[in-house]
Structures are given as structure tokens and as C-alpha cells.
N, C-alpha and C. Protein backbone atom coordinates (compact mmCIF):
# COMPACT_ATOMS: atom_id res chain seq x y z
N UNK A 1 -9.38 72.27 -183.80
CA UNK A 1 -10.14 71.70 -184.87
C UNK A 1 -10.27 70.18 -184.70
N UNK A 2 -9.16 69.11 -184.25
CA UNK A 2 -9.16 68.14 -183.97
C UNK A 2 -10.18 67.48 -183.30
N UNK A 3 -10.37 68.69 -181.91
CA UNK A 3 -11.25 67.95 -180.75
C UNK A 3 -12.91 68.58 -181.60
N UNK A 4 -13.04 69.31 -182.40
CA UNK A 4 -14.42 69.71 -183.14
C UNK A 4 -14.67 68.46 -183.33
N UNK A 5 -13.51 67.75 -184.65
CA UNK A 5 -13.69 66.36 -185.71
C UNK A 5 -14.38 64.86 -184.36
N UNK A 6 -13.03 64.82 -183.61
CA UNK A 6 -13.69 64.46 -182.35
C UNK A 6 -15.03 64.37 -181.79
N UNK A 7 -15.23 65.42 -181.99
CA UNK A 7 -17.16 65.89 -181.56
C UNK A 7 -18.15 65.22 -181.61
N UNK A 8 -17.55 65.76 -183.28
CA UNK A 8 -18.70 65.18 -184.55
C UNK A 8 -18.57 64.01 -184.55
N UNK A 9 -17.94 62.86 -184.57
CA UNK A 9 -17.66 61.68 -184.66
C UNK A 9 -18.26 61.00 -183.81
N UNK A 10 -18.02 61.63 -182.34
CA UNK A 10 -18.77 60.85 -180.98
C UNK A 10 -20.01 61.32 -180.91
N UNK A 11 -20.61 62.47 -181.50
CA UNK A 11 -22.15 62.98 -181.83
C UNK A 11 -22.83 61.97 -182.95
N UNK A 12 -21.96 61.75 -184.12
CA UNK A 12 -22.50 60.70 -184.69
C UNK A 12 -22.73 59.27 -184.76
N UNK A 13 -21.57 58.78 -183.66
CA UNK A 13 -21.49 57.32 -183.27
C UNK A 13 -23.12 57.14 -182.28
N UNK A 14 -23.10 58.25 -181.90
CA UNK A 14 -24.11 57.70 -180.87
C UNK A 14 -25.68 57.70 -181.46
N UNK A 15 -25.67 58.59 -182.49
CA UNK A 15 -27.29 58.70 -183.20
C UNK A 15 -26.98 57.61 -183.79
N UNK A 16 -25.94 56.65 -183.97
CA UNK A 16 -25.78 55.43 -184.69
C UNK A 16 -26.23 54.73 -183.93
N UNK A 17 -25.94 54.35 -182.77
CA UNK A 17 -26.18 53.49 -182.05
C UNK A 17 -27.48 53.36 -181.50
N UNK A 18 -27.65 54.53 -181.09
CA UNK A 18 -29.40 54.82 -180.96
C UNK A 18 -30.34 54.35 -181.76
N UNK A 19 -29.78 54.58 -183.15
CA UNK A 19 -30.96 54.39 -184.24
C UNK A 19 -31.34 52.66 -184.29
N UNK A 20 -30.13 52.48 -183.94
CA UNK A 20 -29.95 51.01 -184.06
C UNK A 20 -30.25 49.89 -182.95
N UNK A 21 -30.36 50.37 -181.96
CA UNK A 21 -31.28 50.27 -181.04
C UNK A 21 -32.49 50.34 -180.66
N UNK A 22 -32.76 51.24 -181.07
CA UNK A 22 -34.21 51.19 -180.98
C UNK A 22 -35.30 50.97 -182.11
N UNK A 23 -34.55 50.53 -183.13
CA UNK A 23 -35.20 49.22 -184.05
C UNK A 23 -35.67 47.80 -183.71
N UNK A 24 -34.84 47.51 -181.95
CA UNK A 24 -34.98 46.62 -181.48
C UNK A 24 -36.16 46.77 -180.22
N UNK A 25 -36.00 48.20 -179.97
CA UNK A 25 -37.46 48.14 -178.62
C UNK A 25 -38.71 48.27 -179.34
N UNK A 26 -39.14 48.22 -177.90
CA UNK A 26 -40.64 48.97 -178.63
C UNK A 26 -41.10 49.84 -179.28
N UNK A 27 -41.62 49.71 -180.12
CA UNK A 27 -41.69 50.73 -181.16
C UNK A 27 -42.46 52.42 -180.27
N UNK A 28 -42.48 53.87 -180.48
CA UNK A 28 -42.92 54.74 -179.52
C UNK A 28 -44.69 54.51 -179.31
N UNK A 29 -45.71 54.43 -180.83
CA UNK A 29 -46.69 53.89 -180.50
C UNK A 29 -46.85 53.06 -179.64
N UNK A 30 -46.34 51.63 -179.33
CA UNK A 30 -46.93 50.65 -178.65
C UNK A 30 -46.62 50.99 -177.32
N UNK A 31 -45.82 51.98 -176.41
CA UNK A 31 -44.94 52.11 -175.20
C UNK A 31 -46.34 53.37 -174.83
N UNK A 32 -46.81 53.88 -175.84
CA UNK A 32 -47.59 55.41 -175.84
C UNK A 32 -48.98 54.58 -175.04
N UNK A 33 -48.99 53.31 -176.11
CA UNK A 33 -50.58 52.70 -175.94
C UNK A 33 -50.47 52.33 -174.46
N UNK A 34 -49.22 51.90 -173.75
CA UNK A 34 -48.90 50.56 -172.54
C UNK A 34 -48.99 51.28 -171.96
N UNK A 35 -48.73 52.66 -171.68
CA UNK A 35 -48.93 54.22 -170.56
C UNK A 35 -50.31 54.34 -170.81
N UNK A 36 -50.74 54.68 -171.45
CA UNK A 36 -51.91 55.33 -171.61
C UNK A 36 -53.37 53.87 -170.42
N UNK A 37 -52.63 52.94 -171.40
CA UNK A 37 -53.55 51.79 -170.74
C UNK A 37 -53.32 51.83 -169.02
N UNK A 38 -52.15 51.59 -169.10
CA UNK A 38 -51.36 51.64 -167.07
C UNK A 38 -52.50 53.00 -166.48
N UNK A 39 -52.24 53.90 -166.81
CA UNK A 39 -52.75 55.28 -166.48
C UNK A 39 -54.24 54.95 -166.22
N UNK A 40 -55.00 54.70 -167.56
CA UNK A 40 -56.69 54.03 -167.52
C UNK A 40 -56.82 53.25 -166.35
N UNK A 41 -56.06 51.95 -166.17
CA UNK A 41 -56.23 51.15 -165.22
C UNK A 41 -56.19 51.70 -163.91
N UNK A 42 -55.52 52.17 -163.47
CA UNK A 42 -55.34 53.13 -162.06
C UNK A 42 -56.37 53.85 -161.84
N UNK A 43 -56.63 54.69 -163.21
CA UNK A 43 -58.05 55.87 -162.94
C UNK A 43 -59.34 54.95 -162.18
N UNK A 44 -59.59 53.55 -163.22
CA UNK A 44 -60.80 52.79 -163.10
C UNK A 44 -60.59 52.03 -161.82
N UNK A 45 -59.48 51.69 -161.27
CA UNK A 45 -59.27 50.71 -159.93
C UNK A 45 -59.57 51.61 -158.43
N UNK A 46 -59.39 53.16 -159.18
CA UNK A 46 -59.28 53.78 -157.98
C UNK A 46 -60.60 54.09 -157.18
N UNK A 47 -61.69 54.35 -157.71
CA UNK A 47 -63.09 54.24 -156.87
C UNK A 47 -63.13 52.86 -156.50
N UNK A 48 -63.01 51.72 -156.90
CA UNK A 48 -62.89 50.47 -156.25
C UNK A 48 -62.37 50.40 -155.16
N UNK A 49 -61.20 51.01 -155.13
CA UNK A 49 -60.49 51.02 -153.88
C UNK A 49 -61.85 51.96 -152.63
N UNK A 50 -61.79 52.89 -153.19
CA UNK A 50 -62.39 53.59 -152.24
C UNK A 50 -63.60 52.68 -151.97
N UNK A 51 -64.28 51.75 -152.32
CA UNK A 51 -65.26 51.42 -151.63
C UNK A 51 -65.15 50.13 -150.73
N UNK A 52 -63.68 49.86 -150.49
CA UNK A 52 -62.87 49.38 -149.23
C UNK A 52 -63.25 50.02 -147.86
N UNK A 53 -63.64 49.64 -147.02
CA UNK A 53 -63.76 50.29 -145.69
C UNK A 53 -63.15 49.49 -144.53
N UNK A 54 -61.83 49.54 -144.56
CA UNK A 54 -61.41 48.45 -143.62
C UNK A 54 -61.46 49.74 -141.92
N UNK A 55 -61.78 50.57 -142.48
CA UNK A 55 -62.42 51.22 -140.45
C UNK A 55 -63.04 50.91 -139.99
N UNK A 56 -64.13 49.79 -140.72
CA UNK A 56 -65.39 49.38 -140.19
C UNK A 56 -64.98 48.00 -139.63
N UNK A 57 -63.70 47.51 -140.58
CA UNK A 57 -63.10 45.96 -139.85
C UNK A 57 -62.73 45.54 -138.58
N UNK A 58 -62.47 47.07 -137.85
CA UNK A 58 -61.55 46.95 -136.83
C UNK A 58 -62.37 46.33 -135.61
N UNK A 59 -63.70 46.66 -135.48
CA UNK A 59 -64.67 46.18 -134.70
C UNK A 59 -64.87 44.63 -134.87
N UNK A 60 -64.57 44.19 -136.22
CA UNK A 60 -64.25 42.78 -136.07
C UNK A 60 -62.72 42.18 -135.83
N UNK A 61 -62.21 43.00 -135.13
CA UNK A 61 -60.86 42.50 -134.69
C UNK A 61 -59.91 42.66 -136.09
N UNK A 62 -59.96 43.52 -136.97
CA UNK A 62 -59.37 44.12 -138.41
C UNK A 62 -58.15 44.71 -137.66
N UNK A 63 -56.67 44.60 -138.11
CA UNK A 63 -55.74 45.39 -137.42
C UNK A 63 -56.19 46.88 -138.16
N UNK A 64 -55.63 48.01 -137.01
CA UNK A 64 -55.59 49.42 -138.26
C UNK A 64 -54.39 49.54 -139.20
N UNK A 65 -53.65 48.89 -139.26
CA UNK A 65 -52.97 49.20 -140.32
C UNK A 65 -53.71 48.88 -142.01
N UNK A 66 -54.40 48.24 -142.32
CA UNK A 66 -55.75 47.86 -142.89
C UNK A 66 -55.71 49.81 -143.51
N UNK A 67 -56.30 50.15 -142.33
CA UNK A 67 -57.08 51.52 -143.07
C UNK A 67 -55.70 52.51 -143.53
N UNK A 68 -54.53 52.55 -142.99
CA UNK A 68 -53.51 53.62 -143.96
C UNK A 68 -52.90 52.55 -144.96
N UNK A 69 -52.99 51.64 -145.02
CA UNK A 69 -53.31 50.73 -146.21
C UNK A 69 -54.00 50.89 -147.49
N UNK A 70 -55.21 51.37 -147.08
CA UNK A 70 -55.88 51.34 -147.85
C UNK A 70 -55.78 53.22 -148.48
N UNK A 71 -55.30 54.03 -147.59
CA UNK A 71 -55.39 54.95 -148.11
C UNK A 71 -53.99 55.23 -149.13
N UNK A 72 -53.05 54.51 -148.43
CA UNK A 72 -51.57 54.42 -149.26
C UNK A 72 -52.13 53.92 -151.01
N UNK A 73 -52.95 52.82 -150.68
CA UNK A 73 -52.97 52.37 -152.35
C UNK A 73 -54.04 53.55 -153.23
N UNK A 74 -54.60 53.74 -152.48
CA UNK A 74 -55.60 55.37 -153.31
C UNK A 74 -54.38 56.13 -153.82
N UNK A 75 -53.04 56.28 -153.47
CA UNK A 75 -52.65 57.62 -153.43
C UNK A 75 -51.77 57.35 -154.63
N UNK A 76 -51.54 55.92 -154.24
CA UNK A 76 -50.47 55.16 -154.97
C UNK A 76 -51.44 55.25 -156.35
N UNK A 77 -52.59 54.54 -156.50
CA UNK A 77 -52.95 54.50 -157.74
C UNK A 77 -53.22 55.73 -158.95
N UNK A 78 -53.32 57.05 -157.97
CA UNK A 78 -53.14 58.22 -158.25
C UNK A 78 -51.70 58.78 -159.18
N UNK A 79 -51.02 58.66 -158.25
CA UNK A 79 -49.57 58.94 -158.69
C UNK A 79 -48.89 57.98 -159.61
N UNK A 80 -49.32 56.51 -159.79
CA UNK A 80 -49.36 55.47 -161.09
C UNK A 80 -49.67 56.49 -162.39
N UNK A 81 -51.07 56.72 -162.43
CA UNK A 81 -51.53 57.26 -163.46
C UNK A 81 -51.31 58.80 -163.61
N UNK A 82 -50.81 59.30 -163.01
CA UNK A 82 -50.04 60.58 -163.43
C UNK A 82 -48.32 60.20 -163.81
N UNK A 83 -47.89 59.59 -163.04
CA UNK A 83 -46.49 59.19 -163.66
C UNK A 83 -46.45 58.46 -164.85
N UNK A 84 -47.52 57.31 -165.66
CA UNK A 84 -47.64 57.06 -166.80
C UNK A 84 -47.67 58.17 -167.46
N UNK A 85 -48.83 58.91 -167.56
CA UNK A 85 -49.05 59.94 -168.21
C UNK A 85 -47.73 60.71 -168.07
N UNK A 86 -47.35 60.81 -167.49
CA UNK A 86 -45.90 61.64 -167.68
C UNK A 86 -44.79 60.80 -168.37
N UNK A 87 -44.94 59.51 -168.03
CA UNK A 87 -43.63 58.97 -168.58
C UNK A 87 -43.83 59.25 -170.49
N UNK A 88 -45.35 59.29 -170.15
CA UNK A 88 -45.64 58.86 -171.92
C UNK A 88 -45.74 60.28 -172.86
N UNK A 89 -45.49 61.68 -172.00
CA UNK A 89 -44.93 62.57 -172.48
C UNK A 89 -43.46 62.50 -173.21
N UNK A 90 -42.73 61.47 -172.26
CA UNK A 90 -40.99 61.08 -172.23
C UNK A 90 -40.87 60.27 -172.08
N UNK A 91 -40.67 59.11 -173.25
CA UNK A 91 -40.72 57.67 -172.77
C UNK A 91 -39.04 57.47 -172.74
N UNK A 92 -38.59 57.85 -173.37
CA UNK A 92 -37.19 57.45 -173.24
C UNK A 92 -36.49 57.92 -171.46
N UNK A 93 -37.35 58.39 -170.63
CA UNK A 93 -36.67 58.57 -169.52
C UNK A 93 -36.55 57.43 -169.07
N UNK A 94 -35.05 56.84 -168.41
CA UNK A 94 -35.16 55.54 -168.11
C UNK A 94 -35.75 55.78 -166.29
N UNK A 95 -34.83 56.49 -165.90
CA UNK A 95 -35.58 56.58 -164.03
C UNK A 95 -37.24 56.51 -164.19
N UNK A 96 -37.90 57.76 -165.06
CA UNK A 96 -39.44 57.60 -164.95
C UNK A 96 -39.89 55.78 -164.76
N UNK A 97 -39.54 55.64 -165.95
CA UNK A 97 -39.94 54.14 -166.15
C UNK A 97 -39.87 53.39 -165.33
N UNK A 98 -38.60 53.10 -164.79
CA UNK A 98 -38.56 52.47 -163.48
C UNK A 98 -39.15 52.80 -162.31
N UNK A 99 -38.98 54.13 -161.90
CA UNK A 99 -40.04 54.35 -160.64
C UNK A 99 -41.21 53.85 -161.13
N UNK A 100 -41.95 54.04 -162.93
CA UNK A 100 -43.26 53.68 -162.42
C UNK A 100 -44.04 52.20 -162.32
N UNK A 101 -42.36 51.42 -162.68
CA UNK A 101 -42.83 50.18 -162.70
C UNK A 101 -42.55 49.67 -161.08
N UNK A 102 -41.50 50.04 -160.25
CA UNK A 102 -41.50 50.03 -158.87
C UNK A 102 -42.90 50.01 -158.29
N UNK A 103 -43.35 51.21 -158.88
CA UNK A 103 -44.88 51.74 -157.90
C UNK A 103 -45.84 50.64 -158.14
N UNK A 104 -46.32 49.94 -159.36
CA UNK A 104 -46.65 49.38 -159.80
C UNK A 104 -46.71 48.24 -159.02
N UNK A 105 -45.12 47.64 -159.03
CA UNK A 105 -45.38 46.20 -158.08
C UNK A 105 -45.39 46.57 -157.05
N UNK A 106 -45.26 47.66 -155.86
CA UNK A 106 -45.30 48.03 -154.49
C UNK A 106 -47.14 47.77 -154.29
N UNK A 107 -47.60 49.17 -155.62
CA UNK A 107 -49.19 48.85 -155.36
C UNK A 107 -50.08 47.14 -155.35
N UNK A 108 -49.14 46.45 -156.51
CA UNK A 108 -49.93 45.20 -156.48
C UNK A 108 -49.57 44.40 -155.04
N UNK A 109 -48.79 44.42 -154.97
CA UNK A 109 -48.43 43.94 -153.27
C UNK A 109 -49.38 44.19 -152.12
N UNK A 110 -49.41 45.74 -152.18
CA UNK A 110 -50.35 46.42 -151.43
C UNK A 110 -51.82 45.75 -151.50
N UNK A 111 -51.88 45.60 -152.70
CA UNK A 111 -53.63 45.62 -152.91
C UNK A 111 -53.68 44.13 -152.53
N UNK A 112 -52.72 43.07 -152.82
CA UNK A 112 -53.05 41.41 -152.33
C UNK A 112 -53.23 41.37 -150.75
N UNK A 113 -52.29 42.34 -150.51
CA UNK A 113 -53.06 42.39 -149.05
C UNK A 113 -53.82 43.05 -148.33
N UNK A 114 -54.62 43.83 -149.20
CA UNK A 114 -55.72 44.38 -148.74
C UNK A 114 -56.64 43.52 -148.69
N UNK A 115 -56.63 42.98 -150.46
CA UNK A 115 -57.52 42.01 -150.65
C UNK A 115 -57.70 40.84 -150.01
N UNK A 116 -56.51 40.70 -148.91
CA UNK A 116 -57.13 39.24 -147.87
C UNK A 116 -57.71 40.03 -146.79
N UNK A 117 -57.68 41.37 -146.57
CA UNK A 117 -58.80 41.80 -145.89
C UNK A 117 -59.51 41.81 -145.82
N UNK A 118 -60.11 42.60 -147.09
CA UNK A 118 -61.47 42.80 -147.81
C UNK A 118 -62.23 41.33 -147.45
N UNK A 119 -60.97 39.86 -148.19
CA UNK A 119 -61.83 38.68 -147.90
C UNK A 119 -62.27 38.16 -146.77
N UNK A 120 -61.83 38.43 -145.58
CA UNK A 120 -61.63 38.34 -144.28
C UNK A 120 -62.78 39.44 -143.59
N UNK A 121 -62.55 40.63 -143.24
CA UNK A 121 -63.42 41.09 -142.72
C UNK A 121 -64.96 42.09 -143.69
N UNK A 122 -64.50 41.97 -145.04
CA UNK A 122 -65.65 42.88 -145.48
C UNK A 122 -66.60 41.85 -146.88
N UNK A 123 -66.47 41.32 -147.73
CA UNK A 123 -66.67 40.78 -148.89
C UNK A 123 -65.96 39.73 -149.59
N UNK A 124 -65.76 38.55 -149.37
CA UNK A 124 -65.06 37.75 -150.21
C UNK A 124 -65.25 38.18 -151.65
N UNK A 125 -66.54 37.96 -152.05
CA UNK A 125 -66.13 38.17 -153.68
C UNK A 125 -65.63 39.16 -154.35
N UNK A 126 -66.23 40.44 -153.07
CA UNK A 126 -65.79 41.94 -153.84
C UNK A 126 -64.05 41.78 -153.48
N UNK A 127 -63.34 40.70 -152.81
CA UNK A 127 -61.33 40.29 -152.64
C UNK A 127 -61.43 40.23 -154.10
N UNK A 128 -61.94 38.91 -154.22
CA UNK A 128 -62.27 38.49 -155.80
C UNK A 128 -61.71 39.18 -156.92
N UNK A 129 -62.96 40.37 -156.76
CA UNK A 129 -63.04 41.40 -157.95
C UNK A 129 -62.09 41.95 -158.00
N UNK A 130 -61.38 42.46 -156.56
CA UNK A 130 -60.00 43.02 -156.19
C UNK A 130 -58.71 43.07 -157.19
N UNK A 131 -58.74 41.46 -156.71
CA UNK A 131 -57.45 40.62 -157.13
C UNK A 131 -57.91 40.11 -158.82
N UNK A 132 -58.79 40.19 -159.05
CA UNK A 132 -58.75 39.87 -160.50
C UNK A 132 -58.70 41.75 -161.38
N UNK A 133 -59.00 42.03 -160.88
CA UNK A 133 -58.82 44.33 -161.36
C UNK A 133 -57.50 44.61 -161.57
N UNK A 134 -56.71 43.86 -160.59
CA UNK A 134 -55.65 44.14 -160.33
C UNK A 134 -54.63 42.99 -161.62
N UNK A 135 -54.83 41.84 -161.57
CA UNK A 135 -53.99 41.05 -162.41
C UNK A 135 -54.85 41.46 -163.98
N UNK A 136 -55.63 42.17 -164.41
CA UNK A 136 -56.04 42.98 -165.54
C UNK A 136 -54.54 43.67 -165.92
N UNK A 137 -54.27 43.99 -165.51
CA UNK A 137 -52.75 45.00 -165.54
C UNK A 137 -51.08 44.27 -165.87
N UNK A 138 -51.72 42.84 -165.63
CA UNK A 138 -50.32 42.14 -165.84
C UNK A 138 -49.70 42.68 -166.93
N UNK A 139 -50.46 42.17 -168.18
CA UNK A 139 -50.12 42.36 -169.62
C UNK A 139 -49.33 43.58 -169.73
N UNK A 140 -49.56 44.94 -169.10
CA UNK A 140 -49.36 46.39 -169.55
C UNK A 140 -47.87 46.00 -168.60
N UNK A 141 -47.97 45.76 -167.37
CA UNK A 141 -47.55 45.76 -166.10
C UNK A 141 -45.64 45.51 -166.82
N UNK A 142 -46.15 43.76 -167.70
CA UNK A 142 -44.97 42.84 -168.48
C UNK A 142 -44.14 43.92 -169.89
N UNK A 143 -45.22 44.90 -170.32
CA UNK A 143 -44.57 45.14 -171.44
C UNK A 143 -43.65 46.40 -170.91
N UNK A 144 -44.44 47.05 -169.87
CA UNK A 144 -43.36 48.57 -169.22
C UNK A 144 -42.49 47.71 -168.36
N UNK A 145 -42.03 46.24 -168.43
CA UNK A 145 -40.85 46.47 -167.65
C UNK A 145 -39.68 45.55 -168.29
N UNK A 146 -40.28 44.84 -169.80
CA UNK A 146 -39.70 44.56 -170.70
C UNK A 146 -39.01 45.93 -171.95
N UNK A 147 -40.06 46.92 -171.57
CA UNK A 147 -39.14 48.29 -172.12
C UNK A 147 -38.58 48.53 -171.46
N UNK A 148 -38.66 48.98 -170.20
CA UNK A 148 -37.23 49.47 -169.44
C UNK A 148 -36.40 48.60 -169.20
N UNK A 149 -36.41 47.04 -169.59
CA UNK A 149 -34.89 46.34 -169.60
C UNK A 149 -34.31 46.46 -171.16
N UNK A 150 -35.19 46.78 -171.95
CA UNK A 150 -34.96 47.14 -173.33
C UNK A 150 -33.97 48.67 -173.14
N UNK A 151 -34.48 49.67 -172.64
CA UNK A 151 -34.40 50.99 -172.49
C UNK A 151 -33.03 50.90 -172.24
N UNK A 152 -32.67 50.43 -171.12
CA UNK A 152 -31.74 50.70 -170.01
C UNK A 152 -30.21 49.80 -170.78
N UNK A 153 -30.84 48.67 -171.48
CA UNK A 153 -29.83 48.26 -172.36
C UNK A 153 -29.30 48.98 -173.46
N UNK A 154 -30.34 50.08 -174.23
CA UNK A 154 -29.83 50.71 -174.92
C UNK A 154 -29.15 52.32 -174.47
N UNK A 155 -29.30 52.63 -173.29
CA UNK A 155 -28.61 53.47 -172.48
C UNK A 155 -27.17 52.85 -172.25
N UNK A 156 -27.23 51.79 -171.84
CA UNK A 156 -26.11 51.39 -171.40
C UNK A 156 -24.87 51.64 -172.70
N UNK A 157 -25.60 50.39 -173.91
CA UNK A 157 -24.51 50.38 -175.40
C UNK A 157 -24.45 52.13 -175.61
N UNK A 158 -25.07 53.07 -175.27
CA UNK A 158 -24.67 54.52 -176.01
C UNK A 158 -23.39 55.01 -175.40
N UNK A 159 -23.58 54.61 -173.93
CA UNK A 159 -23.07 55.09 -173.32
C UNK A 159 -21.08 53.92 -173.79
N UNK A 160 -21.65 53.09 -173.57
CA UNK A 160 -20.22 52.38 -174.08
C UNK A 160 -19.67 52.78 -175.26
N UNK A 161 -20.92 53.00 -176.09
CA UNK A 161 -19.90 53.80 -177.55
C UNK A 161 -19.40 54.96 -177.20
N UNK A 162 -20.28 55.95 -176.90
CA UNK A 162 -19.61 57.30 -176.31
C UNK A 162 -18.49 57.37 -175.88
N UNK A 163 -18.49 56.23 -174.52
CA UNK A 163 -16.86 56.20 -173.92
C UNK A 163 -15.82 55.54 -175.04
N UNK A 164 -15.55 54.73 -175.66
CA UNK A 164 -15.08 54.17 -176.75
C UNK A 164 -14.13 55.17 -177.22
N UNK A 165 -15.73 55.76 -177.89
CA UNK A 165 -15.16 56.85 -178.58
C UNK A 165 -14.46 58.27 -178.14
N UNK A 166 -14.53 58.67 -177.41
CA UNK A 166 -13.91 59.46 -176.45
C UNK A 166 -12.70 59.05 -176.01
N UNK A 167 -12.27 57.97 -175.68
CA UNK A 167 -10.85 57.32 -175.46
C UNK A 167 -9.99 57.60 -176.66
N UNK A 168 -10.77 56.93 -178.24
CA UNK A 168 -10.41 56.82 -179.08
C UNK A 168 -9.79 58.99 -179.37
N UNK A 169 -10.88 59.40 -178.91
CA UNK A 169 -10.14 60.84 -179.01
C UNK A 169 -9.01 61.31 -178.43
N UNK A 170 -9.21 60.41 -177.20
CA UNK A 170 -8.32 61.60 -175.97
C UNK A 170 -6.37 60.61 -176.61
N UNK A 171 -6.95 59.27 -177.29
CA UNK A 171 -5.35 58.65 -177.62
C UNK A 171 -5.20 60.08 -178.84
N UNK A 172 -5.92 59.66 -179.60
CA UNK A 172 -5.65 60.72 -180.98
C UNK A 172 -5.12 61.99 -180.71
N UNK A 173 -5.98 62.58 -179.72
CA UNK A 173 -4.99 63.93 -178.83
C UNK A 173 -3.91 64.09 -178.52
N UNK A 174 -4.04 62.59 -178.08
CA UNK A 174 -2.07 62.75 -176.73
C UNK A 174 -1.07 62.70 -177.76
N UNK A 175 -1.49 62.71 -178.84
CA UNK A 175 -0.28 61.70 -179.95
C UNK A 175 -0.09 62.91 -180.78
N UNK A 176 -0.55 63.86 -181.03
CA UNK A 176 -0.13 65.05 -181.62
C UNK A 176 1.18 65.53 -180.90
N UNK A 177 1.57 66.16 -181.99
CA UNK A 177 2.80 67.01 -181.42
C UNK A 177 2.54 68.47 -180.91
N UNK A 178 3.34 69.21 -179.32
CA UNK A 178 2.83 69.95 -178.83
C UNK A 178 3.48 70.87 -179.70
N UNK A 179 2.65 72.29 -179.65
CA UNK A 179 3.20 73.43 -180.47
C UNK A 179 3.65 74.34 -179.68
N UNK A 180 4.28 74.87 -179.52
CA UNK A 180 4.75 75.81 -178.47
C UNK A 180 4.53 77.00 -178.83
N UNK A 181 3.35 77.88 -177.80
CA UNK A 181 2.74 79.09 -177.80
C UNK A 181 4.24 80.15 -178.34
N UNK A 182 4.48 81.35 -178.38
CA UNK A 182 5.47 81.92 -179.03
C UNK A 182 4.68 82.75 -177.42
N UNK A 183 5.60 83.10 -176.62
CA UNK A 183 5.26 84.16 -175.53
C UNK A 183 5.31 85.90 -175.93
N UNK A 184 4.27 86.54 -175.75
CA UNK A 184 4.06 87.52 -176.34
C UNK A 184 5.27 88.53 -175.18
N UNK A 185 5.65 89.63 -176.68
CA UNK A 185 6.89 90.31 -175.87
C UNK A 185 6.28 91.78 -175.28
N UNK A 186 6.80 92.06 -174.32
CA UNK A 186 6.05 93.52 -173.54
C UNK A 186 6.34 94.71 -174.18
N UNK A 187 5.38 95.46 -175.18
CA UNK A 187 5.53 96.73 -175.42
C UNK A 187 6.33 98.13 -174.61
N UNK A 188 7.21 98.40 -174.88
CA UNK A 188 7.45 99.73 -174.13
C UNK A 188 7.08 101.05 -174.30
């Protein structure tokens, strides 16, 4: 019965802590809107991308790495906007979040250097358009990774109460007095 009371106590410390926490993040609307937007952005960047042709660069002395470059960030911007959309099924997953803010800065990386391609062997202004499509996304980019340092902080405090409290059980345990089973006697 002890370790039940136990239970309940460390079941309730933690919807405490939770609740109380996440009075401090983002509220679930605004994290719903920052996915949804991330997700949009990817959908709309991604025919842009495709009208990159760095195969045609190579004849102007374009390295090929240029063209699986360019197909990496298609795939990437793909899997952005399905992993939003998923995170924003489950926002409280902290890994989702992070992978999709990882992908995020891997893709913007990606795309700055496409975009000195693009400026180099295919279109300066359409780099331009590139690199300005792409910093469109900051804003969303700042708030999914100000939630997941939000997130991950309030993972962390649950988890410290939990343990807390669980210590606080396992002393309360040791400190009882043992009862000694009565050994059952063999029928003849």
C-alpha cells in the first residue's frame, strides 16, 4: 500500500510540474501555427528548388557535387514538411523537434551553397530569390528552436522531480520495519 501512496504522489508531483511549466512555453496554438508555417514554407520552396539546374553548370566548369546537392535539398525540404506536420500531430516530442530543427539548419546551409551556385553559374538574381525564400523562415526557424530549449527544459525539471521523488520513496521504504513472512507448514 505504501509503494501505491508512493505512486500517487510521484504521478502527481509530476502533472504539477508539467502544468507549471508549460504556463511558461509556448502556448500549443502558437507551436501548431510555427509547424504548420515550417511545413508551408518547404512545400512553396520546393518547386523553386527544382528549377535549379546545376547539370547544366558543369559545362561551365560547375563541380558535380552541385547536382546531388541540389537533389539532397529537394528531399530535405520534403521530409522538413512532413516531419513538421508530424511533429505538430505531437508537439511535446522533444527528439521530433530537434531532428526537425537539425534538418532545418543542415537545409539552410545546403541551400547558401547552392545559392552561390545558382549565382555563379546559372542566375544571380534567381541566388537572390534563393537566399531571401530561404531567410523567410528565420522567424518560424527562431520560435521551433526556442520551444525545444523551452521543451527540453521542461523535460529535464519533470524528470528531476520524478527522481526526487522516488528517492524520497525508496528512503520512506528502507525505513519501515521488515515483517517476517510466517513460512507456510507442509500438509500431510
Amino acid at each position: 500500500m505504501r509503494i501505491l501512496a508512493c505512486g500517487v504522489v510521484l504521478f502527481i508531483a509530476a502533472v504539477s510540474c508539467v502544468s507549471a511549466q508549460q504556463s511558461t512555453m509556448q502556448n500549443e496554438w502558437d507551436i501548431h501555427k510555427t509547424l504548420d508555417a515550417i511545413a508551408l514554407h518547404a512545400d512553396r520552396l520546393a518547386p523553386f528548388v527544382d528549377q535549379i539546374h546545376p547539370e547544366n553548370w558543369i559545362a561551365a566548369g560547375g563541380p558535380e557535387a552541385y547536382v546531388s546537392q541540389a537533389k539532397t535539398c529537394h528531399s530535405e525540404l520534403l521530409a522538413i514538411a512532413a516531419s513538421a506536420r508530424e511533429l505538430s500531430r505531437n508537439p511535446e516530442k522533444l527528439t521530433g523537434a530537434l531532428q526537425l530543427l537539425f534538418r532545418i539548419r543542415t537545409l539552410e546551409t545546403m541551400l547558401g551553397s547552392l545559392g552561390e551556385g545558382l549565382r555563379k553559374y546559372q542566375n544571380p538574381p534567381m541566388a537572390d530569390m534563393l537566399l531571401g525564400a530561404v531567410a523567410e523562415n528565420a522567424g518560424n526557424r527562431d520560435r521551433l528552436q526556442q520551444y525545444s530549449l523551452e521543451l527540453a527544459m521542461a523535460k529535464e525539471q519533470e524528470f528531476h522531480v520524478a527522481d526526487e521523488e522516488a528517492q524520497r520513496c525508496r528512503q520512506s521504504l528502507s525505513r519501515q520495519p521488515v515483517h517476517a513472512v510466517p513460512a507456510q507448514q507442509e500438509k500431510h
